[in-house]
Protein backbone atom coordinates (compact mmCIF):
# COMPACT_ATOMS: atom_id res chain seq x y z
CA UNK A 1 -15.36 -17.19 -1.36
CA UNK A 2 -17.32 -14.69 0.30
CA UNK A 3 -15.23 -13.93 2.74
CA UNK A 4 -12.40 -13.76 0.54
CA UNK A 5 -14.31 -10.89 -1.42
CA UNK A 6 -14.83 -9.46 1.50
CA UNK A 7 -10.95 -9.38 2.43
CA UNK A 8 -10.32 -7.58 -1.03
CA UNK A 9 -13.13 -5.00 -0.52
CA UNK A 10 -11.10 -3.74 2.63
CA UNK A 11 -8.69 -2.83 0.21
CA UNK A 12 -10.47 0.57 -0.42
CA UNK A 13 -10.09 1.86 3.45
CA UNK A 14 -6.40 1.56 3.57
CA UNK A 15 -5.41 4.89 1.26
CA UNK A 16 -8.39 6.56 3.41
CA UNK A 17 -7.12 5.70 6.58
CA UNK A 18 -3.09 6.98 5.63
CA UNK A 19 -4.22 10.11 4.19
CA UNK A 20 -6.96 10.58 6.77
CA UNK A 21 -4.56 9.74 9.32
CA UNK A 22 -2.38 11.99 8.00
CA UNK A 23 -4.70 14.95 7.93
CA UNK A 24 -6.12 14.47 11.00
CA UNK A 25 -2.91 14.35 13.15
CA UNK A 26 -1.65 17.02 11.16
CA UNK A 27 -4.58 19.04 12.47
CA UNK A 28 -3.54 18.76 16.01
CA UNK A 29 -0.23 20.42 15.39
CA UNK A 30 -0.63 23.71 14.16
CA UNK A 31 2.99 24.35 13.01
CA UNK A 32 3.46 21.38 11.04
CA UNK A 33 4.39 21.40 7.16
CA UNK A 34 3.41 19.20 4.97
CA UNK A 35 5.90 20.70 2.49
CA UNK A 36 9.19 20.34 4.52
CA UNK A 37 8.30 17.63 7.28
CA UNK A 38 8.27 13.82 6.91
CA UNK A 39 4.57 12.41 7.35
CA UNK A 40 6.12 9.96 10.44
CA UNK A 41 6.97 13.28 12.42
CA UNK A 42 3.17 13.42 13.02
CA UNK A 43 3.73 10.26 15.49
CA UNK A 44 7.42 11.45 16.69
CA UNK A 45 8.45 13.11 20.45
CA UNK A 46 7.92 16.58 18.97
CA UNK A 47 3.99 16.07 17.84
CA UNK A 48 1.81 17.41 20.69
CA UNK A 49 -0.29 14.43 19.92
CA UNK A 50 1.77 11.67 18.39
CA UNK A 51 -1.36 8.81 19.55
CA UNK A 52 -3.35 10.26 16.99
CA UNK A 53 -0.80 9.28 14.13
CA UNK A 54 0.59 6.24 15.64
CA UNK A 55 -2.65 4.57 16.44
CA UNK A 56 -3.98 5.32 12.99
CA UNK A 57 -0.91 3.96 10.99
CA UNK A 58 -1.31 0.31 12.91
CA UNK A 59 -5.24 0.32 12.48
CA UNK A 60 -4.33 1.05 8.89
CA UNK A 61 -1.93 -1.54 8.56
CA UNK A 62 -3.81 -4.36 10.19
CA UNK A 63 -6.29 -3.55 7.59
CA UNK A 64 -4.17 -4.16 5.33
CA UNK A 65 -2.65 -7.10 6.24
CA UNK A 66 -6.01 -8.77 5.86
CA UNK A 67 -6.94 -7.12 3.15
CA UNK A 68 -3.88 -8.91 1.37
CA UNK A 69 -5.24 -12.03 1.78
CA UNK A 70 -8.43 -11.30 -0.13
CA UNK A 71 -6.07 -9.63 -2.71
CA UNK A 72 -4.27 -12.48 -3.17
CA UNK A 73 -6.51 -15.31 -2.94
CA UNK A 74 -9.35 -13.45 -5.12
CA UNK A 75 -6.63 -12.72 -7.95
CA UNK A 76 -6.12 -16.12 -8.50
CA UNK A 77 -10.29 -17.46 -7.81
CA UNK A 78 -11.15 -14.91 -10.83
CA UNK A 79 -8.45 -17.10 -12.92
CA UNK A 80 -5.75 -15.26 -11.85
CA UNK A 81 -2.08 -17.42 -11.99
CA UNK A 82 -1.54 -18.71 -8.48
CA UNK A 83 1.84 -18.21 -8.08
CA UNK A 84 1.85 -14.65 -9.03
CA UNK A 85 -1.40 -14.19 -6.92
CA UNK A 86 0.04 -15.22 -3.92
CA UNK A 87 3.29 -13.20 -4.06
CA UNK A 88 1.10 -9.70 -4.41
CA UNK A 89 -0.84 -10.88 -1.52
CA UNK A 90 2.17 -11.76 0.27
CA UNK A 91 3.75 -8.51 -0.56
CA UNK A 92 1.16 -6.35 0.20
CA UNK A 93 0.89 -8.09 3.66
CA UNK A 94 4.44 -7.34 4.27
CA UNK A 95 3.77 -3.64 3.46
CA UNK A 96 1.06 -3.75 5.96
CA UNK A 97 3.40 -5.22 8.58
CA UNK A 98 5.78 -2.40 8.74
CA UNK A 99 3.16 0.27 8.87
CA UNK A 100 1.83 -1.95 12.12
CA UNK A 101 5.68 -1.64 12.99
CA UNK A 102 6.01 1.77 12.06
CA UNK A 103 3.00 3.13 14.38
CA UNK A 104 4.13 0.52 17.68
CA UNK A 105 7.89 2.25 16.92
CA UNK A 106 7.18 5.81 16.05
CA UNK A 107 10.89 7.49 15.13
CA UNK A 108 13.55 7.83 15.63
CA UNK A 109 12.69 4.26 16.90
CA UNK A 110 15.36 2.17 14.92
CA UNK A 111 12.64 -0.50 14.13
CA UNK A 112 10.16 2.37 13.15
CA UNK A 113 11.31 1.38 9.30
CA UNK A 114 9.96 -2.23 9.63
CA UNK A 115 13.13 -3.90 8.49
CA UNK A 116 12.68 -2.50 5.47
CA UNK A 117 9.58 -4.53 4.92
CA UNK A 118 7.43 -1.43 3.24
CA UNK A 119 9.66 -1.70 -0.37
CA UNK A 120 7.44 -5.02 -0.91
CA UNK A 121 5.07 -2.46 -1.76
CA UNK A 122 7.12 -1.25 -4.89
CA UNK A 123 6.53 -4.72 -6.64
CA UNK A 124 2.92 -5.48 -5.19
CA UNK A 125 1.39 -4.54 -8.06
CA UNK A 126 3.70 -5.88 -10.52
CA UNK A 127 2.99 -9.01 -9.51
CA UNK A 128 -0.64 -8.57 -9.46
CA UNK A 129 0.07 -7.58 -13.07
CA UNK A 130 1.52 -11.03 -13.85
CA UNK A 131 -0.85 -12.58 -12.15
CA UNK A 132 -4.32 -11.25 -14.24
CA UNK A 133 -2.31 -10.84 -17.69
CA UNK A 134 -4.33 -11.95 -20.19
CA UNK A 135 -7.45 -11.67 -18.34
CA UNK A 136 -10.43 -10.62 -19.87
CA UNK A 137 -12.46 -7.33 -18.29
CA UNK A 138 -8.86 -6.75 -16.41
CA UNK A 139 -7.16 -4.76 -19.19
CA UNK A 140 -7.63 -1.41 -17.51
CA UNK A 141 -6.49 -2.43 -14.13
CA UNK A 142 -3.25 -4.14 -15.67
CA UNK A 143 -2.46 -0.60 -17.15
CA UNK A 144 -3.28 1.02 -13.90
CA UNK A 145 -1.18 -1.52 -11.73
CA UNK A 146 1.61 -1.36 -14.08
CA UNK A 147 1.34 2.46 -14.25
CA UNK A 148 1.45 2.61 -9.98
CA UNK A 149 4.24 0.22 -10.14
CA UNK A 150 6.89 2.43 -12.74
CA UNK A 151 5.11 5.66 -10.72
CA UNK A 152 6.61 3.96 -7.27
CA UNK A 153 9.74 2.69 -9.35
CA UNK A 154 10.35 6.65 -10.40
CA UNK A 155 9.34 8.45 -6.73
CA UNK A 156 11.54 6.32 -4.69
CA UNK A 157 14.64 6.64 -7.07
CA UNK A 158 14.47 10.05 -6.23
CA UNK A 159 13.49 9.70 -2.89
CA UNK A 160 16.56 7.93 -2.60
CA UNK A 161 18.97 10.58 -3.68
CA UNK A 162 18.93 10.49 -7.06
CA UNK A 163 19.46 13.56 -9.19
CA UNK A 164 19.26 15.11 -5.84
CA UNK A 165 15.70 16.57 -5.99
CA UNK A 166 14.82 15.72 -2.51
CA UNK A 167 15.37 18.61 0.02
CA UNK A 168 14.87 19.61 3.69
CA UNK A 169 13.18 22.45 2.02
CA UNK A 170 10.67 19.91 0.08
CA UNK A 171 11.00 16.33 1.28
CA UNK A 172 7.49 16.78 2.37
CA UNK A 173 5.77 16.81 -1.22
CA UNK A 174 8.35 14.26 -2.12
CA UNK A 175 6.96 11.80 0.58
CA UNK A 176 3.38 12.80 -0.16
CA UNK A 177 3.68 11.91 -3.82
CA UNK A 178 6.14 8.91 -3.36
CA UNK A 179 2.45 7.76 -1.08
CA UNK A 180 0.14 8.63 -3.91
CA UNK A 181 2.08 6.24 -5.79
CA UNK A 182 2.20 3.72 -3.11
CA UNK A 183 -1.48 3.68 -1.70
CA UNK A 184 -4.37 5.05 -4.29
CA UNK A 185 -3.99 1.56 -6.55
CA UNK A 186 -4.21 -0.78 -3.43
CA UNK A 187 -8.05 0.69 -2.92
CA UNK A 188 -9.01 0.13 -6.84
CA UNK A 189 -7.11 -3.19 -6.93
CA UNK A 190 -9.46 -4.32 -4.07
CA UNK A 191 -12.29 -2.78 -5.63
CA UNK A 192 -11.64 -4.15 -9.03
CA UNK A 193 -11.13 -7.78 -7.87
CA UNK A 194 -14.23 -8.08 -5.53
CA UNK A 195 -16.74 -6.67 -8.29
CA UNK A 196 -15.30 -9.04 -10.66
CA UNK A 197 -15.26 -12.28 -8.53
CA UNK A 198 -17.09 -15.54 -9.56
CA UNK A 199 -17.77 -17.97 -7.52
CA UNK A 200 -15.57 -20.85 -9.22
CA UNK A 201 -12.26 -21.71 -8.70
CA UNK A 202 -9.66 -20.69 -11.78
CA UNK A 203 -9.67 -23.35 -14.91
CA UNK A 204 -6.64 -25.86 -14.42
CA UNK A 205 -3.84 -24.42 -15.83
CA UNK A 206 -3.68 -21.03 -14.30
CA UNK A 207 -2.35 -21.84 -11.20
CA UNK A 208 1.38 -21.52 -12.11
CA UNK A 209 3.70 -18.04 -12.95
């Protein structure tokens, strides 16, 4: 179990590493804009330093990947329901997959999207959700997961094209809140879970949907 907690407490570096990723590759190009240029143009052919992104992003995304399993597997050990458990571990581990693909295929690399495997971030926390319903002492973090989950929901519609907000002129800010949606919950998921983990296994009966 300890390891497991441990897993889940890794949740917490992976918003630090994006954004500080971000920032710090950012810093080595002096012309970029963080207003009208995607955040993956910091690992592209035109950043003078594109290691510094790309490097970063897979680091961050191993994490994680691993931190997915404790996610998932300390969900359900606190009483979460199994079945929902697992499928926020699993799609938070997919997330973390295509940001490992995203940094070893920087764009315009057509596999720099990760076959698409990122949108399993969009329902990671719904699921979590499902899983620790009804929980006691996880009331707040169901609000807060189900809150980051309509927040994704409403930054990718538009990121998308809808109501045609997103611009070359602003497509930066739109990325850069679309990420505050998808990243700040994973850290206070993990944190959440791994202060509030027993030691025994769920009582029979939660280990469905």
């Amino acid at each position: 179990m300890r390891h497991e907690i441990r897993l889940a407490t890794l949740a917490i570096a992976v918003p630090v590493l994006y954004f500080g990723t971000m920032l710090v590759a950012a810093a080595t190009w002096p012309a970029y804009s963080h207003v009208t240029q995607y955040v993956s143009e910091l690992g592209g052919p035109d950043a003078p330093h594109p290691a510094v992104f790309n490097v970063g992003i897979i680091v961050m995304g191993a994490v994680c990947i691993a931190a997915s399993f404790g996610v998932g597997r300390t969900a359900w050990r606190i009483g979460g329901r199994r079945g929902w458990s697992t499928l926020a571990g699993v799609s938070l581990g997919l997330f973390g997959a295509a940001m490992v693909m995203g940094g070893v295929f920087p764009m315009p690399n057509p596999l720099h999207g990760g076959f698409g495997l990122a949108l399993a971030q969009v329902v990671a926390p719904l699921f979590l959700s499902l899983a620790l319903r009804g929980e006691d002492g996880m009331k707040t973090l169901n609000r807060f997961l189900v809150f980051s989950f309509l927040f994704m929901i409403a930054t990718m519609t538009v990121m998308m094209g809808v109501g045609q907000l997103v611009r070359r002129s602003n497509v930066g800010l739109w990325q850069r809140l679309n990420a505050l949606a998808m990243f700040p919950w994973v850290a206070v998921a993990g944190f959440a879970l791994a202060r509030r983990a027993p030691r025994a296994r769920p009582a029979p009966g939660r280990g469905t949907l």
